[in-house]
Structure formats: structure tokens, C-alpha cells
N, C-alpha and C. Protein backbone atom coordinates (compact mmCIF):
# COMPACT_ATOMS: atom_id res chain seq x y z
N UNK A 1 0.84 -1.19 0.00
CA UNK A 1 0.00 0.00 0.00
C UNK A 1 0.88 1.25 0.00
N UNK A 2 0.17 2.07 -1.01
CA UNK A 2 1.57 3.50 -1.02
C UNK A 2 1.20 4.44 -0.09
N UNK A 3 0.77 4.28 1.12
CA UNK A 3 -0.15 5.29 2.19
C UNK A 3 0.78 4.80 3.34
N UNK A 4 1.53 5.66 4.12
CA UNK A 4 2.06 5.05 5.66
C UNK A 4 1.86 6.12 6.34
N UNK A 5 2.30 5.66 7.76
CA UNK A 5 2.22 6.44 8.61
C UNK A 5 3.22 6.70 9.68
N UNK A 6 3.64 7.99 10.51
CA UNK A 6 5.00 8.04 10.89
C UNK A 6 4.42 9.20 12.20
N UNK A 7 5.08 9.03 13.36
CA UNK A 7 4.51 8.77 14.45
C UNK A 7 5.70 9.69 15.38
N UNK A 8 5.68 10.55 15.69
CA UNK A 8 6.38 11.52 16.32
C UNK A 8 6.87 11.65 17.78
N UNK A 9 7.57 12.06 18.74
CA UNK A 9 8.13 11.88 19.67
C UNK A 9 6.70 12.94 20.48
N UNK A 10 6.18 14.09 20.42
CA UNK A 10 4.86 14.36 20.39
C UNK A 10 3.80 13.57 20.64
N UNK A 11 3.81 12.45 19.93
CA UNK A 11 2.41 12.07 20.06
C UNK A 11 1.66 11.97 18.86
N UNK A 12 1.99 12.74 17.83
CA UNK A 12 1.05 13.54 16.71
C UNK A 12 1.63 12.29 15.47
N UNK A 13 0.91 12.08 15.03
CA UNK A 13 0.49 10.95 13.59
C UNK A 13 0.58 11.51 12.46
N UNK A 14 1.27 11.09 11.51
CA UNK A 14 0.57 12.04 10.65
C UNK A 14 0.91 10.63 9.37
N UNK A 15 0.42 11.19 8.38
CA UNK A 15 0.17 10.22 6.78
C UNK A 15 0.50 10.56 5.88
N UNK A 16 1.46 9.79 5.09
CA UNK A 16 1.87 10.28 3.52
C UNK A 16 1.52 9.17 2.83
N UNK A 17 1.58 9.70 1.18
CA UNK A 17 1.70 8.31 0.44
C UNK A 17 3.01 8.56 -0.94
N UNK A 18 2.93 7.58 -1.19
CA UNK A 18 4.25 7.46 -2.41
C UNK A 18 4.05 6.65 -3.04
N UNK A 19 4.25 6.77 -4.27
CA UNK A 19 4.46 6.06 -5.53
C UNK A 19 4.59 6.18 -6.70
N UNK A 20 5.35 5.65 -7.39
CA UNK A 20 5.92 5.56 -8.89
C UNK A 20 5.01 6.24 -9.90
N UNK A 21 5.91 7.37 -10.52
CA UNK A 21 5.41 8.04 -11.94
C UNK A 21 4.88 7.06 -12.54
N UNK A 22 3.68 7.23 -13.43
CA UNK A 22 2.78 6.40 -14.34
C UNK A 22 4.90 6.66 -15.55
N UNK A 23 4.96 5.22 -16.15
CA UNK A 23 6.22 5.40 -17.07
C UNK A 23 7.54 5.53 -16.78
N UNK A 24 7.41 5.42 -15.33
CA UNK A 24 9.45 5.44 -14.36
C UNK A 24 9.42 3.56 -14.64
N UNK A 25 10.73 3.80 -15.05
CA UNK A 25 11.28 2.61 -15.01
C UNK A 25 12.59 2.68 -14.10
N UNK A 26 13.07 1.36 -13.45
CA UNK A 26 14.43 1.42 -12.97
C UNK A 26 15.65 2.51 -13.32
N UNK A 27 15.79 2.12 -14.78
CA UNK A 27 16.89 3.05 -14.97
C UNK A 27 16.65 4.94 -14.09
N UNK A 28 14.91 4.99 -14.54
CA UNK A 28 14.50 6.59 -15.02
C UNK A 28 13.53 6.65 -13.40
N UNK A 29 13.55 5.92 -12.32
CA UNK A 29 12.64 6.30 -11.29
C UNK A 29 12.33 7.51 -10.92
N UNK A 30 11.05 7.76 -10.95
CA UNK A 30 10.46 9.08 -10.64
C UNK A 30 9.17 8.78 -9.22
N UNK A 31 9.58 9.11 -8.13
CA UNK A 31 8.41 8.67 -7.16
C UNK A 31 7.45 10.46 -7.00
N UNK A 32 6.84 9.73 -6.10
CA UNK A 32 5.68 10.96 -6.35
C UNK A 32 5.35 11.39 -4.84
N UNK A 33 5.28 12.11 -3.89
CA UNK A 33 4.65 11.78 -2.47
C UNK A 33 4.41 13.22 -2.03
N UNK A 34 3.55 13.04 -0.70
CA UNK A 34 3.05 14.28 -0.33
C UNK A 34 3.06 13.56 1.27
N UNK A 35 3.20 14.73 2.60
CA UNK A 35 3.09 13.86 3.73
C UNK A 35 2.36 15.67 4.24
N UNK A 36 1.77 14.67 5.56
CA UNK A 36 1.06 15.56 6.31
C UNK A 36 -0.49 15.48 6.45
N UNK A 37 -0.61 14.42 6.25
CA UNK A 37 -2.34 13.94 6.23
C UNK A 37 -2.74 13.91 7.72
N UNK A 38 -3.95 13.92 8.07
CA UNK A 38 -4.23 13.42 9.36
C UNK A 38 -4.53 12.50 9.38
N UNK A 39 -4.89 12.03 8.68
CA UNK A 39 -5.62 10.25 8.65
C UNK A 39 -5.19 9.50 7.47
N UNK A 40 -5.44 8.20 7.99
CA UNK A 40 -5.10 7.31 6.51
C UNK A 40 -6.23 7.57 5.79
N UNK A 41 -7.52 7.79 5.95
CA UNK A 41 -8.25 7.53 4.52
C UNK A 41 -8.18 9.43 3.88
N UNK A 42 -7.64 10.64 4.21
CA UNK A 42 -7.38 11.16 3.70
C UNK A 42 -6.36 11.14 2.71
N UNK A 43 -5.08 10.71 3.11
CA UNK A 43 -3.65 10.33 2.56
C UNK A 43 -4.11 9.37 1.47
N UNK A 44 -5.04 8.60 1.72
CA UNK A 44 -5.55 7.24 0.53
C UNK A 44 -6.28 8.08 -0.51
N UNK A 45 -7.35 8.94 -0.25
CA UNK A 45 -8.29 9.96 -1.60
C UNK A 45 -7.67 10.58 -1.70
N UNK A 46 -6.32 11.67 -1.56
CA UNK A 46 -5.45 12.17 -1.82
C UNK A 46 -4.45 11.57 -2.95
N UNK A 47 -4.21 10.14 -2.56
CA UNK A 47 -3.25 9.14 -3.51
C UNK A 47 -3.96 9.22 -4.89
N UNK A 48 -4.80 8.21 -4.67
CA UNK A 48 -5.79 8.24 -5.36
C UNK A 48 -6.03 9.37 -6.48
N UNK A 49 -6.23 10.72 -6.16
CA UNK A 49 -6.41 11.50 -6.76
C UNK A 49 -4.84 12.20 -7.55
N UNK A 50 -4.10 11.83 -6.88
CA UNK A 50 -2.92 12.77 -7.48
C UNK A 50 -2.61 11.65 -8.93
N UNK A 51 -2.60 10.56 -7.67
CA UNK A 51 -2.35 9.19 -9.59
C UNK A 51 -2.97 9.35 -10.40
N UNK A 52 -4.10 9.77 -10.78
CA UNK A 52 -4.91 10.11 -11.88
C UNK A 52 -4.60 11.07 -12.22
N UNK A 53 -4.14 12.77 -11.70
CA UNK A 53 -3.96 13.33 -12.59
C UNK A 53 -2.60 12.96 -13.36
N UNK A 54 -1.40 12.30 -12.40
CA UNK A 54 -0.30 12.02 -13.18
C UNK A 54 -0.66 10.85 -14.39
N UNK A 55 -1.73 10.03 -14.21
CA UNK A 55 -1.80 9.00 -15.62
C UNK A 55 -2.13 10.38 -16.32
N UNK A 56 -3.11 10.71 -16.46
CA UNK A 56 -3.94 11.86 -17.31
C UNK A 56 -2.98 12.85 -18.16
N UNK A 57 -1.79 13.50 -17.20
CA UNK A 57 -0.54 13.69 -17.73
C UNK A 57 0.51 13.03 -18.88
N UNK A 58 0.54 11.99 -17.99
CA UNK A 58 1.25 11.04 -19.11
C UNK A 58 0.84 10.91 -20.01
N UNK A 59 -0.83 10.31 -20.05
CA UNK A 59 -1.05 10.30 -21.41
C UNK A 59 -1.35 10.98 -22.40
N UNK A 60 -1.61 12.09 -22.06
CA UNK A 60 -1.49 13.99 -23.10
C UNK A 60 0.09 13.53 -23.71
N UNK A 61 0.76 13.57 -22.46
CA UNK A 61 2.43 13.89 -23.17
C UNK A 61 3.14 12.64 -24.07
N UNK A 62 2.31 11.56 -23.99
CA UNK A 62 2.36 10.25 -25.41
C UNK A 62 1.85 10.96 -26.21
N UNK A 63 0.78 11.32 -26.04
CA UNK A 63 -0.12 11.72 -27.07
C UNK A 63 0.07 13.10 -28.43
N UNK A 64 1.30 13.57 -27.36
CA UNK A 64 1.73 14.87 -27.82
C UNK A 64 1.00 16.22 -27.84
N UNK A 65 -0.14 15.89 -26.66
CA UNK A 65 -0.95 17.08 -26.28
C UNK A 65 -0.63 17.62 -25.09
N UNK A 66 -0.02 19.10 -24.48
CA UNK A 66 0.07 19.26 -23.32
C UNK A 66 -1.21 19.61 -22.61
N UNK A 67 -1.45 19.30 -21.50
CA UNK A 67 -2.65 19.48 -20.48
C UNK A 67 -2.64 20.61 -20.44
N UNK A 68 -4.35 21.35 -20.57
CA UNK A 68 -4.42 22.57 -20.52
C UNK A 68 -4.31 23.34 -19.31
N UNK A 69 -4.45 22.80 -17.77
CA UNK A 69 -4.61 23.40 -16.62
C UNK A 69 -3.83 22.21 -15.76
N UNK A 70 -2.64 22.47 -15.89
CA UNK A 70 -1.91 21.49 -14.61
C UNK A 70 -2.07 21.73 -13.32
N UNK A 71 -1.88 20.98 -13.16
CA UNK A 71 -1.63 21.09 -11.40
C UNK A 71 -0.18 21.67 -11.28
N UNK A 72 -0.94 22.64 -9.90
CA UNK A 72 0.70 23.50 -9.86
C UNK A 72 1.01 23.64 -8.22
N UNK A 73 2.10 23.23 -7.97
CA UNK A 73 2.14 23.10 -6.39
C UNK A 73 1.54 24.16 -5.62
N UNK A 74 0.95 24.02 -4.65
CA UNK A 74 0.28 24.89 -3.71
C UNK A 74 1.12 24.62 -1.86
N UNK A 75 1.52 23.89 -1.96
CA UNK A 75 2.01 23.41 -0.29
C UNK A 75 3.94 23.04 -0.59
N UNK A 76 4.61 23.58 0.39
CA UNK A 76 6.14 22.94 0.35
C UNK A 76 6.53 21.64 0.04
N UNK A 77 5.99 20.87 0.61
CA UNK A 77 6.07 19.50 -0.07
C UNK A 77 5.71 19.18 -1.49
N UNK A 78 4.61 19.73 -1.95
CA UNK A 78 4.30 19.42 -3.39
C UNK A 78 5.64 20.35 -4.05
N UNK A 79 6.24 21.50 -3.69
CA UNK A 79 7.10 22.41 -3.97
C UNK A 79 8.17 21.66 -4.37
N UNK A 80 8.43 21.15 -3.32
CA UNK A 80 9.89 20.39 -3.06
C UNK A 80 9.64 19.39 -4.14
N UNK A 81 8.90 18.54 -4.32
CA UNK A 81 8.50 17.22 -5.32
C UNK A 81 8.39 17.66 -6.64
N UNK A 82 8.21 19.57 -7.19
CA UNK A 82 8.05 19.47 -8.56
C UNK A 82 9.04 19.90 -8.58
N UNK A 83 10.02 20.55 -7.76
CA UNK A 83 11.13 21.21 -8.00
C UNK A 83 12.26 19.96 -8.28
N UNK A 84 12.29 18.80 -7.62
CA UNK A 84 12.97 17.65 -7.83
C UNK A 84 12.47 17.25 -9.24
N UNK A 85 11.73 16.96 -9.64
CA UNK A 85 10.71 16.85 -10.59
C UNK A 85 11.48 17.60 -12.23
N UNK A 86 11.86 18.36 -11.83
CA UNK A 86 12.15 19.21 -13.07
C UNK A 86 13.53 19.54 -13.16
N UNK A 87 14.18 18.99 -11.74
CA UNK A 87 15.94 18.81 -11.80
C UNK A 87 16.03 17.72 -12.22
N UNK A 88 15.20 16.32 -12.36
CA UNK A 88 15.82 15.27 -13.10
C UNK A 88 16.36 15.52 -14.43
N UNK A 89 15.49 16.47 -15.05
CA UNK A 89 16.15 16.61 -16.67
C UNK A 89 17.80 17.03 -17.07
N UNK A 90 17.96 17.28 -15.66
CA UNK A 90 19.72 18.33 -15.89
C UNK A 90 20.95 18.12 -14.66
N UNK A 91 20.54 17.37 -13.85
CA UNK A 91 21.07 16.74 -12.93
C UNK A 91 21.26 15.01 -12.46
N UNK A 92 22.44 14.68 -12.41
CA UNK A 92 22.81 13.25 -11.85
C UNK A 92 21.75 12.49 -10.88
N UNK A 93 21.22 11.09 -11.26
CA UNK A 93 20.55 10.50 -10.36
C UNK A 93 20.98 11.01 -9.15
N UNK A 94 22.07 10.45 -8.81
CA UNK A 94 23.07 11.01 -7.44
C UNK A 94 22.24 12.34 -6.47
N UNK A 95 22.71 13.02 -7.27
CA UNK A 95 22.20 14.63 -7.05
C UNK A 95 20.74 14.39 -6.72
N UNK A 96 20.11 13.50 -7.50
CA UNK A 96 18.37 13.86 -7.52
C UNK A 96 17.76 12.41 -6.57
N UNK A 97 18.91 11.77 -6.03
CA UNK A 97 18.48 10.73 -4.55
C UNK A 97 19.09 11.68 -3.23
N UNK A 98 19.94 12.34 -3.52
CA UNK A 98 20.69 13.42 -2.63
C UNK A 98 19.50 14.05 -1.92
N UNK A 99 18.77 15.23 -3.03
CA UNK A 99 17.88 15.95 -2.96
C UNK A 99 16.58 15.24 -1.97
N UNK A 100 16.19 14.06 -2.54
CA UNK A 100 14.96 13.32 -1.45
C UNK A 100 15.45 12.71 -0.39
N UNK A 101 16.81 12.68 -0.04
CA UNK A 101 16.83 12.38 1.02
C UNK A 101 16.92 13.83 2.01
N UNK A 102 17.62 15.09 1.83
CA UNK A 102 17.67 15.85 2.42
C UNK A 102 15.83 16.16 2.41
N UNK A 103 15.26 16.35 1.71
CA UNK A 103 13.88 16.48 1.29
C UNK A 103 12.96 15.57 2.51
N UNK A 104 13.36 14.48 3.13
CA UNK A 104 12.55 13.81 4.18
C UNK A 104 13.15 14.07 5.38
N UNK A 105 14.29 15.08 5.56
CA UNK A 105 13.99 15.09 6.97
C UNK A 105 13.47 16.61 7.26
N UNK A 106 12.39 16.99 6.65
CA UNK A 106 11.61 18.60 6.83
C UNK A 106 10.67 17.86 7.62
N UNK A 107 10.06 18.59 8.25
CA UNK A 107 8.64 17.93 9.39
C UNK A 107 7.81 18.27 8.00
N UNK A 108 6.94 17.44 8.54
CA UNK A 108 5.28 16.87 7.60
C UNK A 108 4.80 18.31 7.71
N UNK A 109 4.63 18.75 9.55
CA UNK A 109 4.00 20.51 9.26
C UNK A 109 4.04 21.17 8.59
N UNK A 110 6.03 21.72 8.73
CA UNK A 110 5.80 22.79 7.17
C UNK A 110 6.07 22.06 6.37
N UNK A 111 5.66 20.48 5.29
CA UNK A 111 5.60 20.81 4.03
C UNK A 111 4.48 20.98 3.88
N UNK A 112 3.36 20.48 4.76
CA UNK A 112 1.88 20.63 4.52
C UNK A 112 1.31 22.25 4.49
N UNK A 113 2.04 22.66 4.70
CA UNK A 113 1.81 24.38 4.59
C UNK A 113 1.95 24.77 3.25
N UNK A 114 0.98 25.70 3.20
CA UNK A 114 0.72 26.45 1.63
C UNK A 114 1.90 27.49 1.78
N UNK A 115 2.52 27.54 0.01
CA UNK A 115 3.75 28.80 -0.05
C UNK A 115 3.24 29.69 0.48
N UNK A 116 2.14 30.38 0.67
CA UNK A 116 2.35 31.72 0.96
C UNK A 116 2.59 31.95 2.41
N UNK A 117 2.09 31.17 3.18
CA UNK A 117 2.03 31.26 4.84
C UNK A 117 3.24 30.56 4.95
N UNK A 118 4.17 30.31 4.65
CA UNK A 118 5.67 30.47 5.12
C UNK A 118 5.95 31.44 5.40
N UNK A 119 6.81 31.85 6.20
CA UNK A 119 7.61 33.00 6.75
C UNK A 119 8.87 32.62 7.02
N UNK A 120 9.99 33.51 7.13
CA UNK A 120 11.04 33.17 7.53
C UNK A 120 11.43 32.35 8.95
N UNK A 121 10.03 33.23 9.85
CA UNK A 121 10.18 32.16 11.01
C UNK A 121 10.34 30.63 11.66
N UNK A 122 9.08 30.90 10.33
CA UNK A 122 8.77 29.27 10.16
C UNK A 122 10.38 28.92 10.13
N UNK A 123 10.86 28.87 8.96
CA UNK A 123 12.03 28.16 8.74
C UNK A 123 13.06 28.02 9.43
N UNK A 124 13.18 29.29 9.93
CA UNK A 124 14.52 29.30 11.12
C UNK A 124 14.19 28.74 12.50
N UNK A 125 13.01 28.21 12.71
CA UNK A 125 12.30 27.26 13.65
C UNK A 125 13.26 25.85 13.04
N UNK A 126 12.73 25.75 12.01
CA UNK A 126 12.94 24.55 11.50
C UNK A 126 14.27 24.05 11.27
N UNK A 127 15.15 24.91 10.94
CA UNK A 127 16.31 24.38 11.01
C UNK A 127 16.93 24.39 12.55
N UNK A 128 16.33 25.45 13.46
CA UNK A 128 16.52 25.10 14.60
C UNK A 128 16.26 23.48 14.85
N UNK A 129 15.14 23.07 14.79
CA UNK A 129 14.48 21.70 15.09
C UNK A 129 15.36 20.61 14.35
N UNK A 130 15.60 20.86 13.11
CA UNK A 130 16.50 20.13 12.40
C UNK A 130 17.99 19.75 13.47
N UNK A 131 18.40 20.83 13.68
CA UNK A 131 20.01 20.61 14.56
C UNK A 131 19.81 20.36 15.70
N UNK A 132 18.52 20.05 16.68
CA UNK A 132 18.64 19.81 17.55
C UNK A 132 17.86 17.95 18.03
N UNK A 133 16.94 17.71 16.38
CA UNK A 133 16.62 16.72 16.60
C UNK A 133 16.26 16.28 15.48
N UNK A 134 16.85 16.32 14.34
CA UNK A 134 16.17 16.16 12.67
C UNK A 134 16.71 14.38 12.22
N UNK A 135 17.80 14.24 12.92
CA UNK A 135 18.11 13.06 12.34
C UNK A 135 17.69 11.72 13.59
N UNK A 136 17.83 10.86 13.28
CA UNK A 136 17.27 9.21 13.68
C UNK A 136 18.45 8.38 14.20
N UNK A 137 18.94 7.89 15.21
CA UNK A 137 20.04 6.50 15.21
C UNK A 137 18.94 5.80 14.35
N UNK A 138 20.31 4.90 13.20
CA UNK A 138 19.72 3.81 12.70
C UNK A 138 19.17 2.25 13.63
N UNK A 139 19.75 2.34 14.43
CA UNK A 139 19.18 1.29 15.13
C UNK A 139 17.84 1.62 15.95
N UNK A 140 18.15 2.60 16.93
CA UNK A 140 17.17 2.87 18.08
C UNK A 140 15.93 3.61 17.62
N UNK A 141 16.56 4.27 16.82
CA UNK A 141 15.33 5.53 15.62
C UNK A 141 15.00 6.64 16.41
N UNK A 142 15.89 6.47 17.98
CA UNK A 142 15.77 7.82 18.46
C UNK A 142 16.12 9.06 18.22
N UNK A 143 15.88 9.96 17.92
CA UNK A 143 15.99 11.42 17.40
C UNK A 143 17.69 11.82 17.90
N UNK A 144 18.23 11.82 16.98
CA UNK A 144 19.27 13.35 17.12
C UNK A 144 20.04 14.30 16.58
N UNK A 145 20.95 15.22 16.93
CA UNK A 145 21.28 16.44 16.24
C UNK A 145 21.59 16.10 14.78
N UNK A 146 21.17 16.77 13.88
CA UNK A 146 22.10 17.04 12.74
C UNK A 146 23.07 18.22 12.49
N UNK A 147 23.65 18.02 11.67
CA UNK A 147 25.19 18.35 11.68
C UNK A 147 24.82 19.97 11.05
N UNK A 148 24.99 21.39 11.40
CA UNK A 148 24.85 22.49 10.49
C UNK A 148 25.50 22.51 9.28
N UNK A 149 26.31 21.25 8.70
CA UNK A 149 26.36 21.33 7.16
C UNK A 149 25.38 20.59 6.47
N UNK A 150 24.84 19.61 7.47
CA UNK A 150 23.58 18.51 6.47
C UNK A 150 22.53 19.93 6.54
N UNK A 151 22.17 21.10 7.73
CA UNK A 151 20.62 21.76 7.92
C UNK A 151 21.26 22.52 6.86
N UNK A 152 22.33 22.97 6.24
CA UNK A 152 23.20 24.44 5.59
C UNK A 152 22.42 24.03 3.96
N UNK A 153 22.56 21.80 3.96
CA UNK A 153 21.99 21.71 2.59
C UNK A 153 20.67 21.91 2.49
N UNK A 154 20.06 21.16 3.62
CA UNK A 154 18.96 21.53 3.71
C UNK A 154 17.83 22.50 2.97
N UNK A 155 18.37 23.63 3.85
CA UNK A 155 17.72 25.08 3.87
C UNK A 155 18.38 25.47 2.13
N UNK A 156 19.30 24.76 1.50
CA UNK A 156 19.78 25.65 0.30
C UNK A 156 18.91 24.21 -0.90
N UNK A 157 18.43 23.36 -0.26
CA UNK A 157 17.60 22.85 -1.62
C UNK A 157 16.30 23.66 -1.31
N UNK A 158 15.63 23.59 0.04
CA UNK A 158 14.47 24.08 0.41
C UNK A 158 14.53 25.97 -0.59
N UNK A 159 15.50 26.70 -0.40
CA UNK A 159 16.00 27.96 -1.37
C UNK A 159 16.16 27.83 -2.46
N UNK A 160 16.16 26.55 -3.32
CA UNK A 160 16.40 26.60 -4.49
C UNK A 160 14.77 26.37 -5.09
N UNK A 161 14.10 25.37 -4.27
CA UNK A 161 12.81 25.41 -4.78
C UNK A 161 11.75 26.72 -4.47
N UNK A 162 12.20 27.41 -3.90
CA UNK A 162 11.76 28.62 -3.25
C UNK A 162 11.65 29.45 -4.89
N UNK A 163 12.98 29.70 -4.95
CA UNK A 163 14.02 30.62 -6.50
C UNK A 163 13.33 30.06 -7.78
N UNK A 164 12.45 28.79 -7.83
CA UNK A 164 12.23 28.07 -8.86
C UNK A 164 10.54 28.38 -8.95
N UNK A 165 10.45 28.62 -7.77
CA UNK A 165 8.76 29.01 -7.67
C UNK A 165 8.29 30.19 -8.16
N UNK A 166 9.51 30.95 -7.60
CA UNK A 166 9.84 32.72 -7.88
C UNK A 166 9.82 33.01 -9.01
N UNK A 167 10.25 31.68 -10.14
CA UNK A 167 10.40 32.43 -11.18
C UNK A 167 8.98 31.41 -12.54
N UNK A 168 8.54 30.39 -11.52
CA UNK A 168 7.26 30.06 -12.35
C UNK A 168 5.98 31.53 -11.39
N UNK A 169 6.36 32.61 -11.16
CA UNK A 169 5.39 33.27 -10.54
C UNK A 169 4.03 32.32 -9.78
N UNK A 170 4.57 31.72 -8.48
CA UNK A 170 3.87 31.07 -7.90
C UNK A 170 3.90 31.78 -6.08
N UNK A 171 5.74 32.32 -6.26
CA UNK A 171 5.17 32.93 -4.67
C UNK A 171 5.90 34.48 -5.46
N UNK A 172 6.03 35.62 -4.49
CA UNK A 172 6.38 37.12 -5.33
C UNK A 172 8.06 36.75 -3.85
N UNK A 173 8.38 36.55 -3.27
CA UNK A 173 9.80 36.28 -2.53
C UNK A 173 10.51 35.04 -1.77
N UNK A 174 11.26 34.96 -1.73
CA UNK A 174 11.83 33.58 -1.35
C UNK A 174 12.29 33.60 0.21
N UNK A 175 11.01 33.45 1.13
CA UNK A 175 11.54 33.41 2.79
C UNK A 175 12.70 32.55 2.94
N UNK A 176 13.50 31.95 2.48
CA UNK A 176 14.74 31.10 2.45
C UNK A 176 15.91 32.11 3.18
N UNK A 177 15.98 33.17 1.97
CA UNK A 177 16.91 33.92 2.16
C UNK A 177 17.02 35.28 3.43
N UNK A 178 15.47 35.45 4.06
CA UNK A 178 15.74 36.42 5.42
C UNK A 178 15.81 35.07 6.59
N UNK A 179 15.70 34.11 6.29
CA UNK A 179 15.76 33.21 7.16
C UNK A 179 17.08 32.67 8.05
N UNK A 180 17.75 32.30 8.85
CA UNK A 180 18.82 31.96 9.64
C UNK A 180 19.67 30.80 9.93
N UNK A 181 19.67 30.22 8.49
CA UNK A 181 20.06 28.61 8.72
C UNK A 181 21.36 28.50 9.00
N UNK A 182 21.92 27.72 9.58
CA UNK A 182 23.40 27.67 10.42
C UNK A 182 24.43 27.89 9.84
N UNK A 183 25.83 28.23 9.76
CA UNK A 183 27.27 28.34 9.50
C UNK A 183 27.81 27.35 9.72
N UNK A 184 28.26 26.58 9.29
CA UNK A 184 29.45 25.26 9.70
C UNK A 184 30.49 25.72 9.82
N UNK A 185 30.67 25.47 10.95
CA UNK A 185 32.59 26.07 10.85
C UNK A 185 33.29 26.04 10.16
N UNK A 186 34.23 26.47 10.01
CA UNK A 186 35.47 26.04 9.28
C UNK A 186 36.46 25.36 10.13
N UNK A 187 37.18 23.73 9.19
CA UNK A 187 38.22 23.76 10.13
C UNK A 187 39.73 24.49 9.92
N UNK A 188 40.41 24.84 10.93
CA UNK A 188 41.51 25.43 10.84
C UNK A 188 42.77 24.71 10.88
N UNK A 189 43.67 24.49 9.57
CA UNK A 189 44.72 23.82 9.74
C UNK A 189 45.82 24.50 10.96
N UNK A 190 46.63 23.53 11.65
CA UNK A 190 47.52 23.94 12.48
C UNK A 190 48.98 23.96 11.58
N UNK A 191 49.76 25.13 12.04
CA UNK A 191 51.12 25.72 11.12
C UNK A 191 51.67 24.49 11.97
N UNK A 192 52.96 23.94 11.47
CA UNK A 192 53.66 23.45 12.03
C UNK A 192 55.11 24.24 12.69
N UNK A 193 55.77 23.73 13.68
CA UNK A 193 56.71 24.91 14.00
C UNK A 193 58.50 24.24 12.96
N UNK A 194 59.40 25.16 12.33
CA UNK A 194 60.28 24.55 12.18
C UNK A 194 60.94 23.29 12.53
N UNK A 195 61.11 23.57 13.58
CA UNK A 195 62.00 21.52 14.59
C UNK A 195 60.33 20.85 14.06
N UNK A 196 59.10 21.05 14.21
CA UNK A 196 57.97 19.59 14.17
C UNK A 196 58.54 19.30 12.45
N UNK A 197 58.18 20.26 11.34
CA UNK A 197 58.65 20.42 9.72
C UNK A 197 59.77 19.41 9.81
N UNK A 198 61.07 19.45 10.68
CA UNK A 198 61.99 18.92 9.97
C UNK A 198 61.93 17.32 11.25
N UNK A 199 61.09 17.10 11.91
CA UNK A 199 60.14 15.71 12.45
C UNK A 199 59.82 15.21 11.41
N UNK A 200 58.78 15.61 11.11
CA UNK A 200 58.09 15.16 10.21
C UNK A 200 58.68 14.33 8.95
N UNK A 201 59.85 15.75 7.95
CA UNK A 201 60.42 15.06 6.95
C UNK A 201 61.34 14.15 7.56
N UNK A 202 62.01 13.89 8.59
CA UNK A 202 63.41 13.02 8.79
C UNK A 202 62.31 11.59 9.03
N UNK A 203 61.33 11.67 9.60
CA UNK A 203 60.31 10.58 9.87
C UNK A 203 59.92 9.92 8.07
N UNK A 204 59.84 10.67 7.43
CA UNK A 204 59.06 10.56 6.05
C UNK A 204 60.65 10.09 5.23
N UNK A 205 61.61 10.43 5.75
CA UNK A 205 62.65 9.67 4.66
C UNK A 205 63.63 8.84 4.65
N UNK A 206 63.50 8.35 6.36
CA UNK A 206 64.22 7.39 7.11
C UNK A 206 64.20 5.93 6.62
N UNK A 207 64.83 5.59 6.72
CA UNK A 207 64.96 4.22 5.75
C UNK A 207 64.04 2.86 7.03
């Protein structure tokens, strides 16, 4: 069944579903998903309904007719999914399994949120939440920090689909950019002192 459900440290439930472009094959996989349902039989007439318009799609674009009134994302998650969606044509599988994985660890909340009621707050919440509890032990599945270079990619795919929306005139600014997503340090090499330099090489050419 392409409908699950995923169960929060909260308390709070929530429902997505997923599944395969009508025409993805192995080589060319294209999945499809939306999360943030309250219930399974919403997440199920939701499925339901999105697969039909994607057959309906497909088959205009065999047909060599484009659909006169597409569907055009309205919520971050659908955002994020057409924006992946339209980097397959010009970007490395790699790059475009990269993208959905950074892409699942956003909370269900804000993707279920419509573009316009984003705010920067929102987000700088979120990457807060991200670094303090965004990632999973693989074993235990208990929540913990992620790293401010995984939230840094984060927040810069979440900005790129922002920039991509901006310019199908879907939102008029991109809250990405007043938003506060983390700095990763830099690391700092240590100088070595003369006597360690000539350690080092007498170590490196000693027989």
C-alpha cells in the first residue's frame, strides 16, 4: 500500500503516500509523495487522486498534447517534489536521490503548509528543530542532532525550490533567504613549527 504512517516523539500521527510516476522505469525512477495527512483515509483519496492526474498527464504527453490546466504546487512539499521533478532533466541521479533524502527530513507541518504562509520564522524554527533533533540513530530511531552542514543543505535545496517558484510566478519572494540557517565552521589547519617540519620530513625519509 503506497499510504504510511510516521509517528512523532509528540504524540502527533501524521500520513503520507508514495508512488511511482505512471512510465518510471528502474533506470529513469520518478516517485511521487506528499506527507502531512491526518488520517489514513485522507492520505488514501489524496493518492488516489494525485495518480490520476499524473496517468492523465502522461497520457497527453504520449499523445503529444500538453494538459491545458496542470496542477501546480500549492504546499512545500508538493514544492519540493516538482522542484525535484524538473531537476531530473539536468542533474545526476546522485544529485536527484541526494535531494529526497535531504527532502525527508523537513517535518510533515511545514511541508503541509501552503507557499504563501511560510515566513522566515517558520524556517529558522525549523532548522533550529532540524540541529537539535532532525536526524534518527539507525538502530534505536531515536531522534538526534544534525550536523549544520547537512541543515546548511537543507535550507539551500528548500532555497532553491523557493528561487524556482519565484520564477514560475507562484510565490512574489523567497523566505529562504531572510531566514537563519546555520554556518558550519570552518576547520583550521595547524602551522607546524620549524624543529615539528623537519620531524616530520626526517620521519618521512628514514629508511
Amino acid at each position: 500500500m503506497p499510504v504510511f504512517k510516521k509517528k512523532y516523539e509528540s504524540g502527533k500521527v501524521v500520513w503520507r503516500y508514495l508512488f511511482s510516476a505512471p512510465g518510471a522505469t528502474r533506470a529513469n525512477r520518478r516517485l511521487i509523495s506528499e506527507v502531512g495527512f491526518a488520517s489514513k483515509q485522507e492520505a488514501i483519496d489524496a493518492e488516489a487522486k494525485r495518480r490520476t492526474e499524473e496517468l492523465q498527464k502522461f497520457e497527453l504527453a504520449k499523445a503529444g498534447t500538453a494538459p491545458i490546466a496542470a496542477a501546480f504546487p500549492t504546499t512545500l512539499g508538493m514544492l519540493v517534489e516538482f522542484f525535484r521533478q524538473h531537476a531530473e532533466e539536468n542533474l545526476a541521479p546522485k544529485t536527484i536521490e541526494r535531494y529526497r533524502v535531504l527532502a525527508a527530513y523537513l517535518a510533515p507541518e511545514l511541508l503541509a503548509m501552503s507557499l504563501g504562509e511560510i515566513t522566515p520564522l517558520h524556517l529558522s524554527r525549523e532548522w533550529t528543530r532540524l540541529l537539535k533533533s532532525g536526524g534518527h540513530h539507525r538502530k534505536t530511531k531515536q531522534a538526534r542532532p544534525l550536523s549544520s552542514k547537512t541543515v546548511r543543505h537543507i535550507a539551500g535545496l528548500v532555497s532553491s525550490a523557493f528561487a524556482r517558484a519565484e520564477r514560475w510566478g507562484l510565490v512574489t519572494a523567497n523566505p529562504v533567504k531572510r531566514s537563519e540557517p546555520p554556518v558550519p565552521r570552518k576547520h583550521r589547519g595547524v602551522a607546524l613549527t620549524p624543529a615539528q617540519q623537519s620531524l616530520v620530513f626526517a620521519s618521512a625519509t628514514s629508511p
